[in-house]
PDB file of N, CA and C in Angstrom:
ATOM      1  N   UNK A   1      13.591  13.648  22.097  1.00  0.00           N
ATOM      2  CA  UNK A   1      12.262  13.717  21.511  1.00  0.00           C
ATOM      3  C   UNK A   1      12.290  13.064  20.136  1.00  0.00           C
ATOM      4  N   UNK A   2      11.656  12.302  19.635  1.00  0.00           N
ATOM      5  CA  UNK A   2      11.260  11.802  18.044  1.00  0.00           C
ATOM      6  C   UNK A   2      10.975  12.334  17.524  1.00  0.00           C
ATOM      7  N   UNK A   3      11.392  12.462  16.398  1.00  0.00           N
ATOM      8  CA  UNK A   3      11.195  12.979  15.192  1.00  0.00           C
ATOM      9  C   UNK A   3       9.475  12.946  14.533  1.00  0.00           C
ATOM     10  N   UNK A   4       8.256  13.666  13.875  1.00  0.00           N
ATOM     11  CA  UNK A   4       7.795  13.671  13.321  1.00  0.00           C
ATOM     12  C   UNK A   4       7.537  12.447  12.415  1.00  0.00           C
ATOM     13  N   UNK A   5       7.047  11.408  11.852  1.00  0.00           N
ATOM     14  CA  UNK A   5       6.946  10.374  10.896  1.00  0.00           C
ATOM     15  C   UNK A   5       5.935  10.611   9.859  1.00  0.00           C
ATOM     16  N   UNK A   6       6.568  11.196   8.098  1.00  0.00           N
ATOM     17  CA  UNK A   6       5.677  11.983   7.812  1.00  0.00           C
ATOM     18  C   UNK A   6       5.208  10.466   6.421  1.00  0.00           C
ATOM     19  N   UNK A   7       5.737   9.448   6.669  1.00  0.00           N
ATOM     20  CA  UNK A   7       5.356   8.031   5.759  1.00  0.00           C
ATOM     21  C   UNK A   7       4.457   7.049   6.602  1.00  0.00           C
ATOM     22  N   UNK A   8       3.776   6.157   5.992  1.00  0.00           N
ATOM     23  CA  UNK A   8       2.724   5.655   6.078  1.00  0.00           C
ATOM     24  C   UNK A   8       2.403   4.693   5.941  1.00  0.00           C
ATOM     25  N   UNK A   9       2.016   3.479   5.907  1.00  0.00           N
ATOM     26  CA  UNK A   9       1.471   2.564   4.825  1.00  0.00           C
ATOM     27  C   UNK A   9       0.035   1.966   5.477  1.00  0.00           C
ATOM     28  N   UNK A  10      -0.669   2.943   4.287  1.00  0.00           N
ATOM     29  CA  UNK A  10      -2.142   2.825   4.470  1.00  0.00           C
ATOM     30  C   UNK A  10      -2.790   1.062   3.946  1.00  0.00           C
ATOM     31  N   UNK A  11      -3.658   0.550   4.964  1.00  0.00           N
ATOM     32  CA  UNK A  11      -3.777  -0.808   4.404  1.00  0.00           C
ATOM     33  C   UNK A  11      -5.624  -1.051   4.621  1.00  0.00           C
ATOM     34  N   UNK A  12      -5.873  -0.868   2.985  1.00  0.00           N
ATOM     35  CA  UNK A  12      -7.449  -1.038   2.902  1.00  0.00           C
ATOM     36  C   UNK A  12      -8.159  -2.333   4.062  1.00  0.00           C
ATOM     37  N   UNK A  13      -9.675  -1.610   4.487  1.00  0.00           N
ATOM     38  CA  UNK A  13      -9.884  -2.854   5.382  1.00  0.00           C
ATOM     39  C   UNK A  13     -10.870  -3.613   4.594  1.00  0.00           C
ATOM     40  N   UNK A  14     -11.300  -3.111   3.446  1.00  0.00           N
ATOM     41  CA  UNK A  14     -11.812  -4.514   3.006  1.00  0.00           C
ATOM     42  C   UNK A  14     -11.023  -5.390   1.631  1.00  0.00           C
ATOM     43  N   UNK A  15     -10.173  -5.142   1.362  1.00  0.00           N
ATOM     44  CA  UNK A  15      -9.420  -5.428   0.276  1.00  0.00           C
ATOM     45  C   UNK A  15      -7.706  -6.018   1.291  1.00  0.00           C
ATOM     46  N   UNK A  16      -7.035  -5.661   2.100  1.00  0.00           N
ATOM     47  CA  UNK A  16      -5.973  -5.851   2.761  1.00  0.00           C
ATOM     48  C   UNK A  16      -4.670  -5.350   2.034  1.00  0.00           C
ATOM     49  N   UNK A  17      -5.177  -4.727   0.797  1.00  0.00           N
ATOM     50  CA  UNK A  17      -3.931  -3.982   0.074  1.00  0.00           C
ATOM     51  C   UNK A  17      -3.351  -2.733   1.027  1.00  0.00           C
ATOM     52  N   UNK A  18      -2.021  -3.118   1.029  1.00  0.00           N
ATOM     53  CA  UNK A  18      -1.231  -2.095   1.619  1.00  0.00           C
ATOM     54  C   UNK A  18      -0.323  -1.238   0.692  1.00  0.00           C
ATOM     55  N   UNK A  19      -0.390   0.315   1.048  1.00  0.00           N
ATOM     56  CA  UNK A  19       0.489   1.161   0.092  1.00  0.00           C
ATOM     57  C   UNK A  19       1.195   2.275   1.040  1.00  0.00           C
ATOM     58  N   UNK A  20       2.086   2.048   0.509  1.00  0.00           N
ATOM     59  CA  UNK A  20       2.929   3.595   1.450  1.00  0.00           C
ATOM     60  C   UNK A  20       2.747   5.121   1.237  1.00  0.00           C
ATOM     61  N   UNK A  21       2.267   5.610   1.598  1.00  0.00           N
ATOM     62  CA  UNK A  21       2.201   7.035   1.677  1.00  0.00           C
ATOM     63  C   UNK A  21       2.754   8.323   2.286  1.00  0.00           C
ATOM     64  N   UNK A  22       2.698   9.358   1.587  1.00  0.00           N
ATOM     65  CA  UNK A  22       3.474  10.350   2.229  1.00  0.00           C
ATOM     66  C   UNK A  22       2.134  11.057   3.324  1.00  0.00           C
ATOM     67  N   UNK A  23       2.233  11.520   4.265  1.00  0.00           N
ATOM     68  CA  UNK A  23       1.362  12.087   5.284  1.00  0.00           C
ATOM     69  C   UNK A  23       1.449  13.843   4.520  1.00  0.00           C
ATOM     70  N   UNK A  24       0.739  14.484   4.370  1.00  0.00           N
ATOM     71  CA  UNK A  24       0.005  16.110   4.792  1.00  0.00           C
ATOM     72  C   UNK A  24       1.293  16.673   5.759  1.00  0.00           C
ATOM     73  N   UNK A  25       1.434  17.466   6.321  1.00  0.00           N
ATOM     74  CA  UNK A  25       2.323  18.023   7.423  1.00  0.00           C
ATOM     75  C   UNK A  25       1.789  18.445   8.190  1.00  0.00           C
ATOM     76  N   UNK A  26       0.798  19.469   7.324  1.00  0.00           N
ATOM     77  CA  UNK A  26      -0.064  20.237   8.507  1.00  0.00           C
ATOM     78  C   UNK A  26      -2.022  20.100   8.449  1.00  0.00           C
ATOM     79  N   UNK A  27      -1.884  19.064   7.859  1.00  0.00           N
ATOM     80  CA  UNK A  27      -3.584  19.236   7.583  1.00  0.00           C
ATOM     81  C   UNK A  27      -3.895  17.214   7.515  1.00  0.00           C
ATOM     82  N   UNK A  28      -5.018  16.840   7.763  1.00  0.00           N
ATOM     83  CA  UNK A  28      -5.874  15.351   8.419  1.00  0.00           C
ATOM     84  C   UNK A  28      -6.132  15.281   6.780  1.00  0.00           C
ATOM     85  N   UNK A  29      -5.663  13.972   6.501  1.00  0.00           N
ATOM     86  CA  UNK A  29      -6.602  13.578   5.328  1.00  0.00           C
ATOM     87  C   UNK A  29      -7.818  12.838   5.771  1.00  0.00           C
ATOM     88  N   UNK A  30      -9.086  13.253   5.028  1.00  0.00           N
ATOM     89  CA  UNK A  30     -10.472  12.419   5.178  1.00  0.00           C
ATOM     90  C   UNK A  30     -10.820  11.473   4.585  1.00  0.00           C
ATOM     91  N   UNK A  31     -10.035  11.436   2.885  1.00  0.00           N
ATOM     92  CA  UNK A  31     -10.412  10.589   2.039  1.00  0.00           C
ATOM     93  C   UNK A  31      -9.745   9.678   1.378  1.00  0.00           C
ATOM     94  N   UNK A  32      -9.575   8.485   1.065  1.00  0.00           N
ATOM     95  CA  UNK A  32      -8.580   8.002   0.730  1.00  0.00           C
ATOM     96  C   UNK A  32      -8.970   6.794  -0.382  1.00  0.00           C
ATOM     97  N   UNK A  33      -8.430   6.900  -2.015  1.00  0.00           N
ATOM     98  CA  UNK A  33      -9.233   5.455  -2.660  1.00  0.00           C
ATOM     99  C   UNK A  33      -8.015   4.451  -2.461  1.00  0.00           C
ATOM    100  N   UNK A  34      -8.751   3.167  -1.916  1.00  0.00           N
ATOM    101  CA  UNK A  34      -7.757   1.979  -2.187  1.00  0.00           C
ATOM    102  C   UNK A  34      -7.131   1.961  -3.829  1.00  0.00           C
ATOM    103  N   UNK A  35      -6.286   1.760  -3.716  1.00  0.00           N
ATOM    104  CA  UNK A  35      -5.668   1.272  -5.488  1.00  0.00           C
ATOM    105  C   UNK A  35      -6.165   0.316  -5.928  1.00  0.00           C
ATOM    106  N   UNK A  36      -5.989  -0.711  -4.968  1.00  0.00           N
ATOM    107  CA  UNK A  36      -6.704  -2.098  -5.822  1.00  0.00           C
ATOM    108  C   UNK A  36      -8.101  -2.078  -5.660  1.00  0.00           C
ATOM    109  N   UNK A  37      -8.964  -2.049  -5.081  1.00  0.00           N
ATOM    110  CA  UNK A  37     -10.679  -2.312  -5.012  1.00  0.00           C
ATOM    111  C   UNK A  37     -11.004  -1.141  -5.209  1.00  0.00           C
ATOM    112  N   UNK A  38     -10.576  -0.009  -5.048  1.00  0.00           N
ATOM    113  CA  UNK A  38     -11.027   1.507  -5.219  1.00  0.00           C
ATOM    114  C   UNK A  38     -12.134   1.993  -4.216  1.00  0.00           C
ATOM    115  N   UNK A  39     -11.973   1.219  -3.117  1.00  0.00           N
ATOM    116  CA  UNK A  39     -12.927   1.333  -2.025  1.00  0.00           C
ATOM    117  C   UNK A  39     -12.792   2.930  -1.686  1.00  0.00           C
ATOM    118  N   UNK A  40     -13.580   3.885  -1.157  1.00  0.00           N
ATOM    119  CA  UNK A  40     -13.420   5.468  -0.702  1.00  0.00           C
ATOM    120  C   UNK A  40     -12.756   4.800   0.701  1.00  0.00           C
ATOM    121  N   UNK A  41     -12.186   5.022   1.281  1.00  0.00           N
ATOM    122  CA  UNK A  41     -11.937   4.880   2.425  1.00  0.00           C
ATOM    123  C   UNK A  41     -11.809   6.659   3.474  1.00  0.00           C
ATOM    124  N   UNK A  42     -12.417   6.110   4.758  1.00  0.00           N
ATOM    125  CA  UNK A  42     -13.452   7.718   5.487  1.00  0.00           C
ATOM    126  C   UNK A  42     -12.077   7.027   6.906  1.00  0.00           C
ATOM    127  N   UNK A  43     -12.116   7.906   7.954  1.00  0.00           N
ATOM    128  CA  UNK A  43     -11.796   7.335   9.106  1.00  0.00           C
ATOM    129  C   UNK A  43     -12.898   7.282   9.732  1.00  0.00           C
ATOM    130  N   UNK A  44     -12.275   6.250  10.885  1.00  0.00           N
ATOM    131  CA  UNK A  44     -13.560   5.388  11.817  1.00  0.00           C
ATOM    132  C   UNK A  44     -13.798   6.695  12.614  1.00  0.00           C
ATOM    133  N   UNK A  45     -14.892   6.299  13.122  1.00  0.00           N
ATOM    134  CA  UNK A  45     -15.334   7.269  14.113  1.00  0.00           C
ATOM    135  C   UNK A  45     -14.560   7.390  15.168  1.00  0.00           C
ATOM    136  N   UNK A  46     -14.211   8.942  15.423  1.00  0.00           N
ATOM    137  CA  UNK A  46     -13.317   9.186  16.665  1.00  0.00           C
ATOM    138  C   UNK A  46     -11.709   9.869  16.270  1.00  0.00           C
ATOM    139  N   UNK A  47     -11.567   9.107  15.128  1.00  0.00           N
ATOM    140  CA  UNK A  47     -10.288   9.269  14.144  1.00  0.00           C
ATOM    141  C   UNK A  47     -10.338  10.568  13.081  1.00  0.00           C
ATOM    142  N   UNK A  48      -9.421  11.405  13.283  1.00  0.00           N
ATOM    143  CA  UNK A  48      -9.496  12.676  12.363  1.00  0.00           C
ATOM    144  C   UNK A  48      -8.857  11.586  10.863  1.00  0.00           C
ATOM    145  N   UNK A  49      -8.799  10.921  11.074  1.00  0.00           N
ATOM    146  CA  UNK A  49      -8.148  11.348   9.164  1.00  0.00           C
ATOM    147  C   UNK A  49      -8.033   9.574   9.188  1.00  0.00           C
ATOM    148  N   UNK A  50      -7.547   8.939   7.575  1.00  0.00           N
ATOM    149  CA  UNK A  50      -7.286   7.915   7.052  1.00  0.00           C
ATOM    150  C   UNK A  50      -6.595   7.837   7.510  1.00  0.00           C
ATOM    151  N   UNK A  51      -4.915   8.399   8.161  1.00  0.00           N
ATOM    152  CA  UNK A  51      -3.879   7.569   8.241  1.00  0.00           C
ATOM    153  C   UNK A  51      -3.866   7.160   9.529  1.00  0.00           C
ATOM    154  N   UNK A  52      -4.919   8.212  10.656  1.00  0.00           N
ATOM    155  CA  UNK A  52      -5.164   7.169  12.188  1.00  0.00           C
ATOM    156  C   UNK A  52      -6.130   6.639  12.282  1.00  0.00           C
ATOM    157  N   UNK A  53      -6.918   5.549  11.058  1.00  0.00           N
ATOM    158  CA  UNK A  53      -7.486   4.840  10.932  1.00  0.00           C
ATOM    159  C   UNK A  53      -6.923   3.639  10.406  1.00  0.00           C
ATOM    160  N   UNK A  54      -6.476   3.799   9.459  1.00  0.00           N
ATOM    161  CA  UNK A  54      -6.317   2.823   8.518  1.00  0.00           C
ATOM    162  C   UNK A  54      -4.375   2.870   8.949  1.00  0.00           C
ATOM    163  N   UNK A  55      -3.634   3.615   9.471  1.00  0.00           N
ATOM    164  CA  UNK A  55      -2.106   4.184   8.412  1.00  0.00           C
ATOM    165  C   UNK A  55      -1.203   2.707   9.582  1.00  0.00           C
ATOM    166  N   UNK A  56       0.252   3.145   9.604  1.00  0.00           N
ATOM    167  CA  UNK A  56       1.450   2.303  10.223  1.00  0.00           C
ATOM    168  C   UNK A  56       1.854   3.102  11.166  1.00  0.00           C
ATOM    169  N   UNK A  57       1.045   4.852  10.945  1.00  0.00           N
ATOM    170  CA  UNK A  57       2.028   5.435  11.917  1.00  0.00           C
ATOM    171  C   UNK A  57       0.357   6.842  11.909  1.00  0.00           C
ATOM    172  N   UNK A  58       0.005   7.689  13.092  1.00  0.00           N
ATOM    173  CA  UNK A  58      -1.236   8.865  12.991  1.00  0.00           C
ATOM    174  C   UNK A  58      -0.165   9.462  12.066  1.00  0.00           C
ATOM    175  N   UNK A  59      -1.335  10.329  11.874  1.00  0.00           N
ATOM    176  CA  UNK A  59      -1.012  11.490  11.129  1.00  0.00           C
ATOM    177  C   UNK A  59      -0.402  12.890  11.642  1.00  0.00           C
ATOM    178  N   UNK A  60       0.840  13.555  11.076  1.00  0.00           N
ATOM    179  CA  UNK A  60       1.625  14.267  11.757  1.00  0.00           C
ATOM    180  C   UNK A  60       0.524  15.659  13.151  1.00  0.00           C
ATOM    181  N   UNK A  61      -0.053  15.842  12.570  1.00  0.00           N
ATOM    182  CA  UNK A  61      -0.819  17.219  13.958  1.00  0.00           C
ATOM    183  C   UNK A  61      -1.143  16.463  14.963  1.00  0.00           C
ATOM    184  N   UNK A  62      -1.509  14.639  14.781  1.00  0.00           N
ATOM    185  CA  UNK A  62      -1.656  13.908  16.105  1.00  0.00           C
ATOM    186  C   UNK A  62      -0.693  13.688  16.744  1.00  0.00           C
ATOM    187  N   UNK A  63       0.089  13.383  15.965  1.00  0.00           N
ATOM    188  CA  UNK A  63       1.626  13.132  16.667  1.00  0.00           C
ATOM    189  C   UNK A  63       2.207  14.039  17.480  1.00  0.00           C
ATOM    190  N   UNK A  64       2.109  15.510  17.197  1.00  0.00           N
ATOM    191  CA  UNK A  64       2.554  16.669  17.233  1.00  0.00           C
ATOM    192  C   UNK A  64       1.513  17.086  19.023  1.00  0.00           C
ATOM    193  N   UNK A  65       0.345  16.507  18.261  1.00  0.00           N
ATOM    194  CA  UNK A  65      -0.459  17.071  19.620  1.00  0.00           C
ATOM    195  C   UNK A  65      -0.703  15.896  20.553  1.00  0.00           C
ATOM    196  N   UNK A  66      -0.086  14.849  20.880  1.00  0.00           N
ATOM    197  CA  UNK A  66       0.409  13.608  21.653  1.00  0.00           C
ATOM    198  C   UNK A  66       1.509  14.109  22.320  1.00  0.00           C
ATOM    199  N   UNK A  67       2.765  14.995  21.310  1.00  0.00           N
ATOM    200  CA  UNK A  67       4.044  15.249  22.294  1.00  0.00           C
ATOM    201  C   UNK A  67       3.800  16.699  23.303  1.00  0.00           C
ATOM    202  N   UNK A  68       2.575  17.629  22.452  1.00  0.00           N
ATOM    203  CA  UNK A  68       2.366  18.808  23.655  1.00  0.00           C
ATOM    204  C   UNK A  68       3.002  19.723  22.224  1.00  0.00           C
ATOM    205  N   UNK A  69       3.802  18.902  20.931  1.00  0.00           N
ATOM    206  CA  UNK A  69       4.320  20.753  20.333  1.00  0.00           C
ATOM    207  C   UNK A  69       3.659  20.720  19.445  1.00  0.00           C
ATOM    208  N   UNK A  70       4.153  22.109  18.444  1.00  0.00           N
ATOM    209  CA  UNK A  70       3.731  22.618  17.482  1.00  0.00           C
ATOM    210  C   UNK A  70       4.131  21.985  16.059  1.00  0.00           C
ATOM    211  N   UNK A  71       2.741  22.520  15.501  1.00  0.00           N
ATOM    212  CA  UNK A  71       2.803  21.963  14.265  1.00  0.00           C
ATOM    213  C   UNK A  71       4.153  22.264  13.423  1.00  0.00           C
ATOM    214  N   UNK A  72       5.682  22.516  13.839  1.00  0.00           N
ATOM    215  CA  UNK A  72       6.298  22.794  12.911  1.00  0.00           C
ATOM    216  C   UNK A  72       7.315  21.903  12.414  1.00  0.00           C
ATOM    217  N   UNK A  73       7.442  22.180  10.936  1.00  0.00           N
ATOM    218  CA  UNK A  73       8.258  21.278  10.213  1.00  0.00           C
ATOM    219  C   UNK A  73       9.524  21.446   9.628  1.00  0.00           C
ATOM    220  N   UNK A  74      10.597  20.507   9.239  1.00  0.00           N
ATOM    221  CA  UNK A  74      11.865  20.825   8.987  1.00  0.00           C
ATOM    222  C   UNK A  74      12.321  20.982   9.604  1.00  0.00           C
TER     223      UNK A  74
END
């Protein structure tokens, strides 16, 4: 089974700046400002959070609820 992937790299869609981020463990982020344009960035419709919108990798409770387990960490 794979491991959890709790890094990121969120990449604005109207600016194309990319930044790495650490993911939440147990909770969806909604909001996210680009660094460079300072755009709010929301997820698209359908998508709980910025990082399975915008991220390199969902966000850990999707991941978690893709393999069937529980939210636990460490």
């Amino acid at each position: 089974m794979n491991e959890v992937v709790f890094v990121s790299v969120l990449t604005c869609p109207y600016c194309g700046f990319a930044q790495r981020e650490t993911m939440p463990a147990d909770a969806c982020q909604f909001f996210y400002e680009c660094l460079r344009c300072h755009a709010r960035l929301r997820p698209r419709p359908g998508d709980c959070c910025v990082f399975c919108s915008y991220g390199s990798a969902p966000c850990p409770p999707i991941q978690l609820a893709r393999r069937g387990g529980s939210a636990q960490t460490g």
